[in-house]
Protein backbone atom coordinates (compact mmCIF):
# COMPACT_ATOMS: atom_id res chain seq x y z
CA UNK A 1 -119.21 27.66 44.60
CA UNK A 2 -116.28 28.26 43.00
CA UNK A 3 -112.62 29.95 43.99
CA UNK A 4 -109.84 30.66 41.85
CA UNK A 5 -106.62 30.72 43.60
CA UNK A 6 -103.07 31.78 41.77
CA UNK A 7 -99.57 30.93 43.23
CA UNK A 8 -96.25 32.61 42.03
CA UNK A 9 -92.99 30.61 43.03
CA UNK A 10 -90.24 31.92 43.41
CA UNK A 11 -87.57 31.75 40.90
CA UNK A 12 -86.26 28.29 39.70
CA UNK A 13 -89.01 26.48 41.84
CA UNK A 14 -90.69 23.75 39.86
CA UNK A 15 -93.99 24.37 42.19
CA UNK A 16 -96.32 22.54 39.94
CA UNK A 17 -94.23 19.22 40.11
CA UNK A 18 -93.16 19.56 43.51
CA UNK A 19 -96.86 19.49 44.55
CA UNK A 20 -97.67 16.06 42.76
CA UNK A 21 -94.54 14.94 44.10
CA UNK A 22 -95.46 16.02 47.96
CA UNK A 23 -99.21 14.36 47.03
CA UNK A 24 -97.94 11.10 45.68
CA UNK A 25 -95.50 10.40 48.97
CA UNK A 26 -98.06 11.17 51.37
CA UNK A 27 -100.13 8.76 49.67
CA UNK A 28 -97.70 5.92 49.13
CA UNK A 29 -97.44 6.44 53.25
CA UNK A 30 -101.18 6.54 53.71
CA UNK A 31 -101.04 9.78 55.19
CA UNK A 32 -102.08 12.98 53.12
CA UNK A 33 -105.72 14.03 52.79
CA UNK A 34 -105.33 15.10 49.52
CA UNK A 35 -105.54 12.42 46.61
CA UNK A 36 -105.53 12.42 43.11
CA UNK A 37 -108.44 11.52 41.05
CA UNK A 38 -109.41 11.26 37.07
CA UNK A 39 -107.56 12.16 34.48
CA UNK A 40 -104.10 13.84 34.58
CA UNK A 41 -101.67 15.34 32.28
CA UNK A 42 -98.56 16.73 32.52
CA UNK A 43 -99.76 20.22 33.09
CA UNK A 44 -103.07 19.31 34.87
CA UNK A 45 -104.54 17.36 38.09
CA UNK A 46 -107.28 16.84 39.50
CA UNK A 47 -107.22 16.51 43.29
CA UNK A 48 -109.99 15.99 46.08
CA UNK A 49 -110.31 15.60 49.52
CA UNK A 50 -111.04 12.84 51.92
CA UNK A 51 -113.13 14.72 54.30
CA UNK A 52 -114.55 18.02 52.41
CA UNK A 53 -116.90 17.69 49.63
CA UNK A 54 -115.70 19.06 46.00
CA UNK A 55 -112.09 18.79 43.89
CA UNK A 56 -109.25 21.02 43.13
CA UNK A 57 -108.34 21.68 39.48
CA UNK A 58 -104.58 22.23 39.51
CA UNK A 59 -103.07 23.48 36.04
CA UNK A 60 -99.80 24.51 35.44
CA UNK A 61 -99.54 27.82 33.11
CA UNK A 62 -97.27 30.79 32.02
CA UNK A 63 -93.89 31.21 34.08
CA UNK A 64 -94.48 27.93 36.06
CA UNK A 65 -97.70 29.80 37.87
CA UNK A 66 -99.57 27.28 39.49
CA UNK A 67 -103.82 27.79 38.86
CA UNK A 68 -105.95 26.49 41.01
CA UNK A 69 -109.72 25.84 40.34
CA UNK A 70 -111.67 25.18 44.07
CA UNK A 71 -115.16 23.64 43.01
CA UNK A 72 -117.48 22.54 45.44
CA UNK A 73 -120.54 22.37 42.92
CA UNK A 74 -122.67 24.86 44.27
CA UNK A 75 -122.56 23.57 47.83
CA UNK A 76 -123.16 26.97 49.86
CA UNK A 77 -120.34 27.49 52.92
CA UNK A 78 -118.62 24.81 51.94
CA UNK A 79 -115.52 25.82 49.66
CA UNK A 80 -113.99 27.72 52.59
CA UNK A 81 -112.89 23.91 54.16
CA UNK A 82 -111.45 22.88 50.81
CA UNK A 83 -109.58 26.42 50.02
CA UNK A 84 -108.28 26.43 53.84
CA UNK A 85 -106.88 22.69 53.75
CA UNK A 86 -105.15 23.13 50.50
CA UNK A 87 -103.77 26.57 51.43
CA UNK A 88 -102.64 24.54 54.74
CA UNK A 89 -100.78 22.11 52.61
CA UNK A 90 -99.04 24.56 50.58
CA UNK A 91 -98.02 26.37 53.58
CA UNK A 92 -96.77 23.66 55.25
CA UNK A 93 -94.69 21.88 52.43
CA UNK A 94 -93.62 25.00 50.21
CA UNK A 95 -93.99 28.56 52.06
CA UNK A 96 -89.99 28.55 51.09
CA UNK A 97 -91.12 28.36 47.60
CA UNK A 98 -93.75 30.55 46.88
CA UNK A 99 -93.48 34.29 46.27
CA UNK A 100 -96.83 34.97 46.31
CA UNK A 101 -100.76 33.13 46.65
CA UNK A 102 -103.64 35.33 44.95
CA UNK A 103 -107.24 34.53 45.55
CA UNK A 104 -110.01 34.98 43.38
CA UNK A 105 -113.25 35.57 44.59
């Protein structure tokens, strides 16, 4: 199954890079459950999950909008985990940041 989700930040808020920054100290501490995995680029990641099956396709585009692709290849009922614990982290780490989170069906 696959989700698109869409966050705005708010003005001056480098959300893209402030996400791989939040990733990559939680894993140099052992203790996110996000982690990166295959190729990056400097507008583009590639993140999964140590518990829920299927990856996250962060992109950077237009206006420093942050795309997210939720893929969970095909696996019925099980995207919802994976969309819920990365809206979590967001929410956690940047509500002060983001002006608005759109989610594609």
């Amino acid at each position: 199954m696959r989700r698109h989700v869409e966050i705005v930040p708010k003005r001056r808020s480098r959300l893209f890079e402030a996400l791989i920054k939040r990733e990559s100290e939680l894993a140099d501490r052992n203790r996110g459950t996000f982690f990166r995995s295959g190729r990056n680029s400097k507008n583009a990641t590639r993140w999964r999950h140590k518990k829920y099956v299927g990856w996250l396709k962060i992109t950077r585009i237009a206006g420093d909008v942050v795309s997210v692709d939720v893929n969970t290849r095909g696996r019925r009922g099980a995207d919802w985990q994976l969309l819920q614990a990365f809206i979590g982290f967001v929410v956690r780490n940047f509500a002060e940041d983001v002006e608005a989170m759109h989610i594609h069906f």
